[in-house]
PDB file of N, CA and C in Angstrom:
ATOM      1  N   UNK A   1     117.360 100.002  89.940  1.00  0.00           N
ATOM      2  CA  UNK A   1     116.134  99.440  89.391  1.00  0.00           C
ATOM      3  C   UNK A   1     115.276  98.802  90.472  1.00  0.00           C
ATOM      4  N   UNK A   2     115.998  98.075  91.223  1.00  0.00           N
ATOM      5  CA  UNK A   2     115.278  97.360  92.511  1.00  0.00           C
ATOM      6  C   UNK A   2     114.191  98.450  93.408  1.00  0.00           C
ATOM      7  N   UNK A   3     114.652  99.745  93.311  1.00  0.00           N
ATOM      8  CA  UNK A   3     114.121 100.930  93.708  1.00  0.00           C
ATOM      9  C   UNK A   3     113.033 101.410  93.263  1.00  0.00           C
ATOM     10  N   UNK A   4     113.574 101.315  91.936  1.00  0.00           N
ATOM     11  CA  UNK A   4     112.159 102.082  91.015  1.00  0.00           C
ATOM     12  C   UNK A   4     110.961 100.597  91.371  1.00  0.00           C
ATOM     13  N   UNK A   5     111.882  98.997  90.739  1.00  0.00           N
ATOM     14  CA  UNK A   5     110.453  98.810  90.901  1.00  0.00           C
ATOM     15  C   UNK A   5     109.317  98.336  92.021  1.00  0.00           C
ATOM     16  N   UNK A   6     110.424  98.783  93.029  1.00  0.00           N
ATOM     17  CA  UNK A   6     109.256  98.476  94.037  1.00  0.00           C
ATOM     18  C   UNK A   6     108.351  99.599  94.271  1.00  0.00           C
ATOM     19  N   UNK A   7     108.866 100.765  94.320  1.00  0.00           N
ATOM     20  CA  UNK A   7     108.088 101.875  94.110  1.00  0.00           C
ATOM     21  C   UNK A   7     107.117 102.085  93.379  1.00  0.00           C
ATOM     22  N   UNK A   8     107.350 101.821  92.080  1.00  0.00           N
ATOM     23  CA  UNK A   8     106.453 101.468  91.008  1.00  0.00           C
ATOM     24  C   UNK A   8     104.837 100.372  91.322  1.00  0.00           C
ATOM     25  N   UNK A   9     105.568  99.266  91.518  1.00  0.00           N
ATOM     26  CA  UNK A   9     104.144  98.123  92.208  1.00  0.00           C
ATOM     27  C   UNK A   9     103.514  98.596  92.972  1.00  0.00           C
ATOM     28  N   UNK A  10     104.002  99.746  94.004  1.00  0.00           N
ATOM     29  CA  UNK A  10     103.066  99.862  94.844  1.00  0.00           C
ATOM     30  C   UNK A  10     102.198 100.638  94.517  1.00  0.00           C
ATOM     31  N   UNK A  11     102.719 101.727  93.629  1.00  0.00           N
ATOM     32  CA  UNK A  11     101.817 103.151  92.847  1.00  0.00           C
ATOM     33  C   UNK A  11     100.733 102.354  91.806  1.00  0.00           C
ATOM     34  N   UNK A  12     101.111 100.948  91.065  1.00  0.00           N
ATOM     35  CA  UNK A  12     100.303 100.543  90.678  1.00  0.00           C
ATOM     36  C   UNK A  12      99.310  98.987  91.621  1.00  0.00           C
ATOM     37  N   UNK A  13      99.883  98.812  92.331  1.00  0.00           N
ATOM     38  CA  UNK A  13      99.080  98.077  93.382  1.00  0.00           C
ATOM     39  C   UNK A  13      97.771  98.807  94.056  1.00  0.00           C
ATOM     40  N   UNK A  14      98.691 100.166  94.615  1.00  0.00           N
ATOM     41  CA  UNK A  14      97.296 100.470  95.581  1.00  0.00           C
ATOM     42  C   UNK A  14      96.103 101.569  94.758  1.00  0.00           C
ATOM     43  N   UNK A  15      95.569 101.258  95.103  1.00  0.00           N
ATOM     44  CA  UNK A  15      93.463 101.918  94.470  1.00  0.00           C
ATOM     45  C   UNK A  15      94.291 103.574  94.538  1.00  0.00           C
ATOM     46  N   UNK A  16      94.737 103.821  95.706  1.00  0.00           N
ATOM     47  CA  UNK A  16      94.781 105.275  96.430  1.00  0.00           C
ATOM     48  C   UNK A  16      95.819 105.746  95.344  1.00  0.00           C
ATOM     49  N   UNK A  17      96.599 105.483  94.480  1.00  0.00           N
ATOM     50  CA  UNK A  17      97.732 106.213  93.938  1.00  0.00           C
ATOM     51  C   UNK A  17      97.463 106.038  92.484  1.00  0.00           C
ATOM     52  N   UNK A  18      97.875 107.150  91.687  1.00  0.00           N
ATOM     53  CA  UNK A  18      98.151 106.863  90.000  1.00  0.00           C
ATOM     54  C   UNK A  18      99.623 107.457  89.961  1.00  0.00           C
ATOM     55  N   UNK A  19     100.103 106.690  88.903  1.00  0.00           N
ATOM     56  CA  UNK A  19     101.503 107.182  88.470  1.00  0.00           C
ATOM     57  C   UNK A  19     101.364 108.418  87.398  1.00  0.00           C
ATOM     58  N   UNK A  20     101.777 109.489  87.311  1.00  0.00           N
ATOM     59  CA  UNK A  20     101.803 110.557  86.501  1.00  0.00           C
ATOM     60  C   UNK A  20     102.495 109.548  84.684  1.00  0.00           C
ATOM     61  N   UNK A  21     103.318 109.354  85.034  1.00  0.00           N
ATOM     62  CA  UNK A  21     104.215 109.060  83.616  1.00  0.00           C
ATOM     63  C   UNK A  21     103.469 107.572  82.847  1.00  0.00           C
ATOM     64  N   UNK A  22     103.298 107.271  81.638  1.00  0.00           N
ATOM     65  CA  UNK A  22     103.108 106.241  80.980  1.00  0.00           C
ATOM     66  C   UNK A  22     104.016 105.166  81.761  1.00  0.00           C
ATOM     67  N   UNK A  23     103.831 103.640  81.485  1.00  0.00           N
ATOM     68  CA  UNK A  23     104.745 102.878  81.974  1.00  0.00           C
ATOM     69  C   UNK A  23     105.954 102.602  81.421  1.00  0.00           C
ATOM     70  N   UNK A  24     105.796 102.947  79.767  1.00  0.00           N
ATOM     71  CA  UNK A  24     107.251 103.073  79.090  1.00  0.00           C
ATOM     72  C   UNK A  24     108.113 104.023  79.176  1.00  0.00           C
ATOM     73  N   UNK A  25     107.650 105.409  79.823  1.00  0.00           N
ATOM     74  CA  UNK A  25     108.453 106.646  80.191  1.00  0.00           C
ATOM     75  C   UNK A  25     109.022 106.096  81.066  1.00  0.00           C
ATOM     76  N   UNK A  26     108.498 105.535  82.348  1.00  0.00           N
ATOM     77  CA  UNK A  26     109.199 105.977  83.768  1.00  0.00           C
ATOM     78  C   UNK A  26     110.420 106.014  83.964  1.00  0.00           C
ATOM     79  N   UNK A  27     110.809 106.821  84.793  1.00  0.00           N
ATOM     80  CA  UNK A  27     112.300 106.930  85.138  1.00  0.00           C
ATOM     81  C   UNK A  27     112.702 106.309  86.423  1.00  0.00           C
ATOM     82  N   UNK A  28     113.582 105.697  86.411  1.00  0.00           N
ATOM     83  CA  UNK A  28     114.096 104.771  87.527  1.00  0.00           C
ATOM     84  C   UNK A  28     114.826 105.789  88.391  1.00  0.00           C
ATOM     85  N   UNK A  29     115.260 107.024  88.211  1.00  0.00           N
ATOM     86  CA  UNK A  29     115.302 108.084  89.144  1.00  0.00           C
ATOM     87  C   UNK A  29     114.291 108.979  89.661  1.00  0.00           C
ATOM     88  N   UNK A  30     113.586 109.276  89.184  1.00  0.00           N
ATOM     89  CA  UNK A  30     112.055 110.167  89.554  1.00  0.00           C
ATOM     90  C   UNK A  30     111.350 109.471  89.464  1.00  0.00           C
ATOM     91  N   UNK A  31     109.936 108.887  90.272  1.00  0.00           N
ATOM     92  CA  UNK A  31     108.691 108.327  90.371  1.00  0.00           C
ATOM     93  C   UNK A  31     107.968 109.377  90.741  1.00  0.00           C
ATOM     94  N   UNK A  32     106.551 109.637  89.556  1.00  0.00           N
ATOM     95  CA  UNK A  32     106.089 110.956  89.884  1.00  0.00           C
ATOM     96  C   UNK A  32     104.581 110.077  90.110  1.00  0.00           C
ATOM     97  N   UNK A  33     104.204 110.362  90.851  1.00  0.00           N
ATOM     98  CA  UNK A  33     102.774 109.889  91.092  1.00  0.00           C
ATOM     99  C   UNK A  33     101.588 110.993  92.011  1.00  0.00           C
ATOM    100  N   UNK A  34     100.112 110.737  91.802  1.00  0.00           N
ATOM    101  CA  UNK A  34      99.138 111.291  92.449  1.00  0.00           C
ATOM    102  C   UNK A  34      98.358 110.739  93.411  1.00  0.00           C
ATOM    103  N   UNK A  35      97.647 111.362  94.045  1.00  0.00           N
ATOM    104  CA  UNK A  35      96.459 110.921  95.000  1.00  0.00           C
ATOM    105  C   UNK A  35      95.397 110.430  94.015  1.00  0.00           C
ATOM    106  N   UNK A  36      94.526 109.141  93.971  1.00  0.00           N
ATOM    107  CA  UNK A  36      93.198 109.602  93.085  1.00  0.00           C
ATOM    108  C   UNK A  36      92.542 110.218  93.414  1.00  0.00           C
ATOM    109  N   UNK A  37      92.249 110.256  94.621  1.00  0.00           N
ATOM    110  CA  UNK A  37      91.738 111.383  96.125  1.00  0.00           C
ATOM    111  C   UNK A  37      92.154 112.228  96.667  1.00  0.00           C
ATOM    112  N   UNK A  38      92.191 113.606  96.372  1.00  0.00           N
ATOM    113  CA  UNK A  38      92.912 114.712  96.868  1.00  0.00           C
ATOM    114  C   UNK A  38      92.206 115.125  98.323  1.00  0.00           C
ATOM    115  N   UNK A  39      91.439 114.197  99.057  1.00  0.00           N
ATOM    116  CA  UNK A  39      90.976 114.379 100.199  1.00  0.00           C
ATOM    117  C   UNK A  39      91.730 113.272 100.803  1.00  0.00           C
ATOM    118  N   UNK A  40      92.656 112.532 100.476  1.00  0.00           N
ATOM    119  CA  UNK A  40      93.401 112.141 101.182  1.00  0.00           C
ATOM    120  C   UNK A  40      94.845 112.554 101.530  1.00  0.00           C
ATOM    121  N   UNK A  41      94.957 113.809 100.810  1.00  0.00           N
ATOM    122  CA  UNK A  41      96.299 114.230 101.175  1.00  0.00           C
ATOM    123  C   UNK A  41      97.181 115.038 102.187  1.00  0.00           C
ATOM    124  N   UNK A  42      96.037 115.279 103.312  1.00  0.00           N
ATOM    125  CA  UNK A  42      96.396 116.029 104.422  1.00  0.00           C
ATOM    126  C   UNK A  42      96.608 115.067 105.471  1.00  0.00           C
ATOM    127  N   UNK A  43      96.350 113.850 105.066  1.00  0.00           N
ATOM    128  CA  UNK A  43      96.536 112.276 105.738  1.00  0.00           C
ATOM    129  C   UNK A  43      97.641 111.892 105.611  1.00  0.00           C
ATOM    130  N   UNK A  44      98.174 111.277 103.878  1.00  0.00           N
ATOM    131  CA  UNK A  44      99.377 111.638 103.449  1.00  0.00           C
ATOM    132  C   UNK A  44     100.562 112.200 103.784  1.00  0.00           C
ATOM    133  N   UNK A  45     100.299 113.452 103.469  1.00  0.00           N
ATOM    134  CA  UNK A  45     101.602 114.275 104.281  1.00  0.00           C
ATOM    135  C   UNK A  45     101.658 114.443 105.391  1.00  0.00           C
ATOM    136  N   UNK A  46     100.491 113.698 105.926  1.00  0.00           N
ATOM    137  CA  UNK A  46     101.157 113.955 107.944  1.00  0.00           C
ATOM    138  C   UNK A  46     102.001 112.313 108.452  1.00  0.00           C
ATOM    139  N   UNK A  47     101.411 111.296 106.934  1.00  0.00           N
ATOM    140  CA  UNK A  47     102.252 110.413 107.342  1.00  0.00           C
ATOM    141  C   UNK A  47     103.370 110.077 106.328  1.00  0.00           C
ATOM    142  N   UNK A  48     104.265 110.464 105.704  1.00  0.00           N
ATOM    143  CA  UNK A  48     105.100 110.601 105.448  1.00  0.00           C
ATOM    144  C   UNK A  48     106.209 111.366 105.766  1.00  0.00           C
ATOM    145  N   UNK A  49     105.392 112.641 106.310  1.00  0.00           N
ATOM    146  CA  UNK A  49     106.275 113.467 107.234  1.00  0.00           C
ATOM    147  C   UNK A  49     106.840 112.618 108.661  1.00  0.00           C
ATOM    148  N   UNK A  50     105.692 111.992 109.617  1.00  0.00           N
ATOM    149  CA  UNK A  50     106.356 111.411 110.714  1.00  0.00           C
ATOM    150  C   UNK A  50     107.111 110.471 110.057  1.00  0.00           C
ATOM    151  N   UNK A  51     107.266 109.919 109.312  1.00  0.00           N
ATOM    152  CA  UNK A  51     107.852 108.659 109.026  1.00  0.00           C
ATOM    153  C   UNK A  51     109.273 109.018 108.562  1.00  0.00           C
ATOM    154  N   UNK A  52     109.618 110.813 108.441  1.00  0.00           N
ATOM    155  CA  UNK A  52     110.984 111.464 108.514  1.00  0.00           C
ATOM    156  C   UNK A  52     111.294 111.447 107.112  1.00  0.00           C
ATOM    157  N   UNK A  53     110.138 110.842 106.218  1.00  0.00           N
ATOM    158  CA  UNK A  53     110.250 111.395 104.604  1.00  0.00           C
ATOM    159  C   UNK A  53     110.651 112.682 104.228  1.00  0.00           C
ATOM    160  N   UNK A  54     111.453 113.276 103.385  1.00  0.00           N
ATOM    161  CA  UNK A  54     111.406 114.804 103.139  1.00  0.00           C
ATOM    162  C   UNK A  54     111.735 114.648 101.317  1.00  0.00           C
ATOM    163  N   UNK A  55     111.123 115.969 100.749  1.00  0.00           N
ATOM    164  CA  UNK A  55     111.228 116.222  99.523  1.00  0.00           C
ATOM    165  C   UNK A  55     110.258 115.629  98.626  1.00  0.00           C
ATOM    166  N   UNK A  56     108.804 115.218  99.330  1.00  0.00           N
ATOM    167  CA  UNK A  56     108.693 114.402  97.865  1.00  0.00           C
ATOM    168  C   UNK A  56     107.446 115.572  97.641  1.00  0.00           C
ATOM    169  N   UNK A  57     106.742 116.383  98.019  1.00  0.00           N
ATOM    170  CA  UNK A  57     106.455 117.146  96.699  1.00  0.00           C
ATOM    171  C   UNK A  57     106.588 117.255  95.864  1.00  0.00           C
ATOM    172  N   UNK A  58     105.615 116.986  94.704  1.00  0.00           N
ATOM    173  CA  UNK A  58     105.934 117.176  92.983  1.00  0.00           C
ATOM    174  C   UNK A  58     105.844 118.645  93.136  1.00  0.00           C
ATOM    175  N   UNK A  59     106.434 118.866  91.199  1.00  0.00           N
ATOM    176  CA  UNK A  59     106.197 120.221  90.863  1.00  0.00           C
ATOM    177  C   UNK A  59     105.369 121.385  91.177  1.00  0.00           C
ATOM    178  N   UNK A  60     105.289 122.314  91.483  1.00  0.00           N
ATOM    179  CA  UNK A  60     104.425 123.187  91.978  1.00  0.00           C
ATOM    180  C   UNK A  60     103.375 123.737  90.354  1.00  0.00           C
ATOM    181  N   UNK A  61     103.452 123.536  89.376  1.00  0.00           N
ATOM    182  CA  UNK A  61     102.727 122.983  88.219  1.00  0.00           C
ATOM    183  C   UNK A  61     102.108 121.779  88.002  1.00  0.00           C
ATOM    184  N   UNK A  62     102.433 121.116  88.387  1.00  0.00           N
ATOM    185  CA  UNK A  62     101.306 119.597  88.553  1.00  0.00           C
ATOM    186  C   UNK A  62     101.352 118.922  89.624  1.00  0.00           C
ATOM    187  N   UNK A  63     101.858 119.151  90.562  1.00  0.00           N
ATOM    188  CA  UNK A  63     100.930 118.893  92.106  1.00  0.00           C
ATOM    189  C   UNK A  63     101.709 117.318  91.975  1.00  0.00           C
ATOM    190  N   UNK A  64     101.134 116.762  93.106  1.00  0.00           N
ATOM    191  CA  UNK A  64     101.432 115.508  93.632  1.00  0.00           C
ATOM    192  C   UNK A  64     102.751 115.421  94.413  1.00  0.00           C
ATOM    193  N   UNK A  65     103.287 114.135  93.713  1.00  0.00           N
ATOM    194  CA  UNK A  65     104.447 113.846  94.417  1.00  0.00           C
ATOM    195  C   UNK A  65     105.526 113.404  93.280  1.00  0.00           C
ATOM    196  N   UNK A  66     106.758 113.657  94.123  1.00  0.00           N
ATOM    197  CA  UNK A  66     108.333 112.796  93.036  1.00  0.00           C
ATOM    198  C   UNK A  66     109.230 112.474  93.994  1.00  0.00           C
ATOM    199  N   UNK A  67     109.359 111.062  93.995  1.00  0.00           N
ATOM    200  CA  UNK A  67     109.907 110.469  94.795  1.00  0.00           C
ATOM    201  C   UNK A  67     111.586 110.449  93.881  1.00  0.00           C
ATOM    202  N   UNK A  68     112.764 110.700  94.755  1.00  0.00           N
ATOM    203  CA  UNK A  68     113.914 110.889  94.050  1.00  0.00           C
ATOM    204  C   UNK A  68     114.954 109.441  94.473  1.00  0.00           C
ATOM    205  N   UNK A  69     114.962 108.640  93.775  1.00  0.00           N
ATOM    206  CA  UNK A  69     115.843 107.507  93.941  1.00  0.00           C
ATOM    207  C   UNK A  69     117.200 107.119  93.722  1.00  0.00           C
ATOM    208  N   UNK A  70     118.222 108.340  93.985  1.00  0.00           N
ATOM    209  CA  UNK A  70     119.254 108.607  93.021  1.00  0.00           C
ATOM    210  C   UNK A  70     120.031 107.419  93.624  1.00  0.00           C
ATOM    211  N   UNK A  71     121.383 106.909  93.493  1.00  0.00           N
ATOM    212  CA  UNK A  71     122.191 105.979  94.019  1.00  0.00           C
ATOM    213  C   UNK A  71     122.693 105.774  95.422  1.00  0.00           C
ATOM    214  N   UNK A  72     122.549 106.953  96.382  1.00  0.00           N
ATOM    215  CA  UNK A  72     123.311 107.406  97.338  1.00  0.00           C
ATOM    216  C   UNK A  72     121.814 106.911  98.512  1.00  0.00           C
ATOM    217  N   UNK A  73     120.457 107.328  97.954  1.00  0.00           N
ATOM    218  CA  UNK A  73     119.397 106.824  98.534  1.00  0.00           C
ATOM    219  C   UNK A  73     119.056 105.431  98.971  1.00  0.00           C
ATOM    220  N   UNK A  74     119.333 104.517  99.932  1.00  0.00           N
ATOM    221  CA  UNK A  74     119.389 103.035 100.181  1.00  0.00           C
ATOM    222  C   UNK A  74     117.536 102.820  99.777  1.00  0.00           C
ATOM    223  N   UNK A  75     117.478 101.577  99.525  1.00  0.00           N
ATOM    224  CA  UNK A  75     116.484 100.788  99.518  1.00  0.00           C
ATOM    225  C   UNK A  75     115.872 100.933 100.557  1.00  0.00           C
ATOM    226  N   UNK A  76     116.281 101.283 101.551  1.00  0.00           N
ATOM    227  CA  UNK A  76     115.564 100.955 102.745  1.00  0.00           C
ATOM    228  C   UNK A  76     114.333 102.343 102.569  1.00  0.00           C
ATOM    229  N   UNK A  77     115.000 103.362 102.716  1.00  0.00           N
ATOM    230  CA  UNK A  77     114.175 104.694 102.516  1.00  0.00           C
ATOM    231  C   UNK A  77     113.094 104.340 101.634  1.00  0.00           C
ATOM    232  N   UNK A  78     112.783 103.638  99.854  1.00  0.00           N
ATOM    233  CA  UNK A  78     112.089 103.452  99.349  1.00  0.00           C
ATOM    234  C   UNK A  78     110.572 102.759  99.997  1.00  0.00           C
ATOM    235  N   UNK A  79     111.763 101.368 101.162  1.00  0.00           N
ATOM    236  CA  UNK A  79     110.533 100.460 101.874  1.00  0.00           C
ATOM    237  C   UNK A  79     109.830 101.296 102.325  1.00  0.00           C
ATOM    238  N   UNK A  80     110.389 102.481 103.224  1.00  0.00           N
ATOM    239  CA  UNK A  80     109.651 103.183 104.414  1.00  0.00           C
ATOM    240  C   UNK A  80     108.426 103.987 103.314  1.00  0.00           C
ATOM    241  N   UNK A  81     108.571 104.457 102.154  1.00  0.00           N
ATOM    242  CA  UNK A  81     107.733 105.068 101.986  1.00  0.00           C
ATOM    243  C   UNK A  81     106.725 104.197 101.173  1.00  0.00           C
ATOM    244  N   UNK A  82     106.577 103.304 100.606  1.00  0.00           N
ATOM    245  CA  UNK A  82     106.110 102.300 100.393  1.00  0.00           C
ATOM    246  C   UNK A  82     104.886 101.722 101.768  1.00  0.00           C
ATOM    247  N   UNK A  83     105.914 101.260 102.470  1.00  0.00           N
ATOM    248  CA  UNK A  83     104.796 101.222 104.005  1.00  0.00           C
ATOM    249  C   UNK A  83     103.753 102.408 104.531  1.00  0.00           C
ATOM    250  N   UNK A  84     104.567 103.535 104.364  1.00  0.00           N
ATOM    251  CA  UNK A  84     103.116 104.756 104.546  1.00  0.00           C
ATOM    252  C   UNK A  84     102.132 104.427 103.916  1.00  0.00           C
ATOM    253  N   UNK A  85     102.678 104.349 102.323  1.00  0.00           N
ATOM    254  CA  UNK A  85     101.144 104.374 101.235  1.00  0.00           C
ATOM    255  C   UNK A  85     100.501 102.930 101.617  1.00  0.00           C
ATOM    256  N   UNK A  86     101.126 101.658 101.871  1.00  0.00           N
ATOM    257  CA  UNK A  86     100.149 100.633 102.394  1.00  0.00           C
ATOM    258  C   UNK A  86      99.175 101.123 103.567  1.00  0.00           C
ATOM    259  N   UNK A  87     100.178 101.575 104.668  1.00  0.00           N
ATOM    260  CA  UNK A  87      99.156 102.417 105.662  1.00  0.00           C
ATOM    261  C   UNK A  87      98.283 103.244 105.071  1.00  0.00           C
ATOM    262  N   UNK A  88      98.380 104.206 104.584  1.00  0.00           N
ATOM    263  CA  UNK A  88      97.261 105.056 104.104  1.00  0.00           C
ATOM    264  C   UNK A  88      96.168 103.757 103.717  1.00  0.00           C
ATOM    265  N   UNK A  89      96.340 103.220 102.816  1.00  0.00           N
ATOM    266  CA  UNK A  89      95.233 102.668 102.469  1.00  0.00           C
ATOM    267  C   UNK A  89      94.376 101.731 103.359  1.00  0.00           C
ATOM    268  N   UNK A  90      95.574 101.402 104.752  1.00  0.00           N
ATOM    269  CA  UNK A  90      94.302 100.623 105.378  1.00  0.00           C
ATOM    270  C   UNK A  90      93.814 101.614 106.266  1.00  0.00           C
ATOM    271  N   UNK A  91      94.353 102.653 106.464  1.00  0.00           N
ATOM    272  CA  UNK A  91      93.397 104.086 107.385  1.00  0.00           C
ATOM    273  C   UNK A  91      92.130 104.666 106.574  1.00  0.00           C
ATOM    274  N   UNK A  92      92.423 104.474 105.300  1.00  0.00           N
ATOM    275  CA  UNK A  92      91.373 104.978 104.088  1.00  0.00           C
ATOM    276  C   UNK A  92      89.966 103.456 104.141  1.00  0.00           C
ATOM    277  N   UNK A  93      90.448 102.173 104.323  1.00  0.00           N
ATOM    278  CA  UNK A  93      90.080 101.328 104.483  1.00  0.00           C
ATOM    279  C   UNK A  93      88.589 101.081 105.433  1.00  0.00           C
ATOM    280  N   UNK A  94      89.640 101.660 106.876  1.00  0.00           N
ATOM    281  CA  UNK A  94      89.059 101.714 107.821  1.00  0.00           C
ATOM    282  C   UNK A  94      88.177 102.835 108.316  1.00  0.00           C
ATOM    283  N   UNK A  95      88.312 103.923 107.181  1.00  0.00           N
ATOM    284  CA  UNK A  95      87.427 104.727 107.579  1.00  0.00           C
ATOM    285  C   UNK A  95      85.989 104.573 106.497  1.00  0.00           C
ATOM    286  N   UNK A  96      86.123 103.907 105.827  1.00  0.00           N
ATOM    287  CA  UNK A  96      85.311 103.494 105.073  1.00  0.00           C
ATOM    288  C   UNK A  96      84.489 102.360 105.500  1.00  0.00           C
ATOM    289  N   UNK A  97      84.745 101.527 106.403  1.00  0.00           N
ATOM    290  CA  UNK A  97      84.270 100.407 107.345  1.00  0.00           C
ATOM    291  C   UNK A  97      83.233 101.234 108.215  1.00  0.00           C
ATOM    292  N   UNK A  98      83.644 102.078 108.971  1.00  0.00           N
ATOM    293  CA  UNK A  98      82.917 102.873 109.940  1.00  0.00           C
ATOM    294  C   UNK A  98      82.047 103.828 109.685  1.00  0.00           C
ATOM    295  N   UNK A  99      82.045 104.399 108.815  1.00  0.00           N
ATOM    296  CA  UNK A  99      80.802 105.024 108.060  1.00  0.00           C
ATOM    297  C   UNK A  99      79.719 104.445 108.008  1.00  0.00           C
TER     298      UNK A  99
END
């Protein structure tokens, strides 16, 4: 649970993310969430990839992402991807400053 809900706050914390599932569905093993901005996702996956993330592509029917939290997955992995999406948003931030 500690997993899901930090994962969770952040999908509903940051502007840049929506969660696919209602809040009474969610599953504390799958977190399925989107870009609200699909022009941010070539940003995204270049930083989750360095950051040695693998698998979170969602379904190839509804796009996005599914983050998999099964028991064997430490907390720590959750932080790391958690910290990308804060990053994203202050790179999204900052490019919005400079414009």
């Amino acid at each position: 649970e500690a997993k899901a809900n930090l994962l969770y706050n952040e999908i509903d914390r940051n502007p840049l993310f929506i969660g696919t599932a209602d809040k009474k569905d969610r599953s504390t093993m799958n977190a399925t969430f989107l870009l609200v901005n699909e022009e941010n996702q070539e940003t995204f996956d270049k930083m989750w990839k360095e950051a040695g993330i693998s698998g979170i592509p969602g379904h190839r029917s509804v796009g996005g992402y599914r983050a998999s939290m099964y028991n064997a997955l430490p907390l720590e992995s959750v932080i790391v991807l958690v910290d990308v999406m804060k990053k994203l948003e202050e790179v999204v931030k900052q490019s919005q400053v400079s414009v």
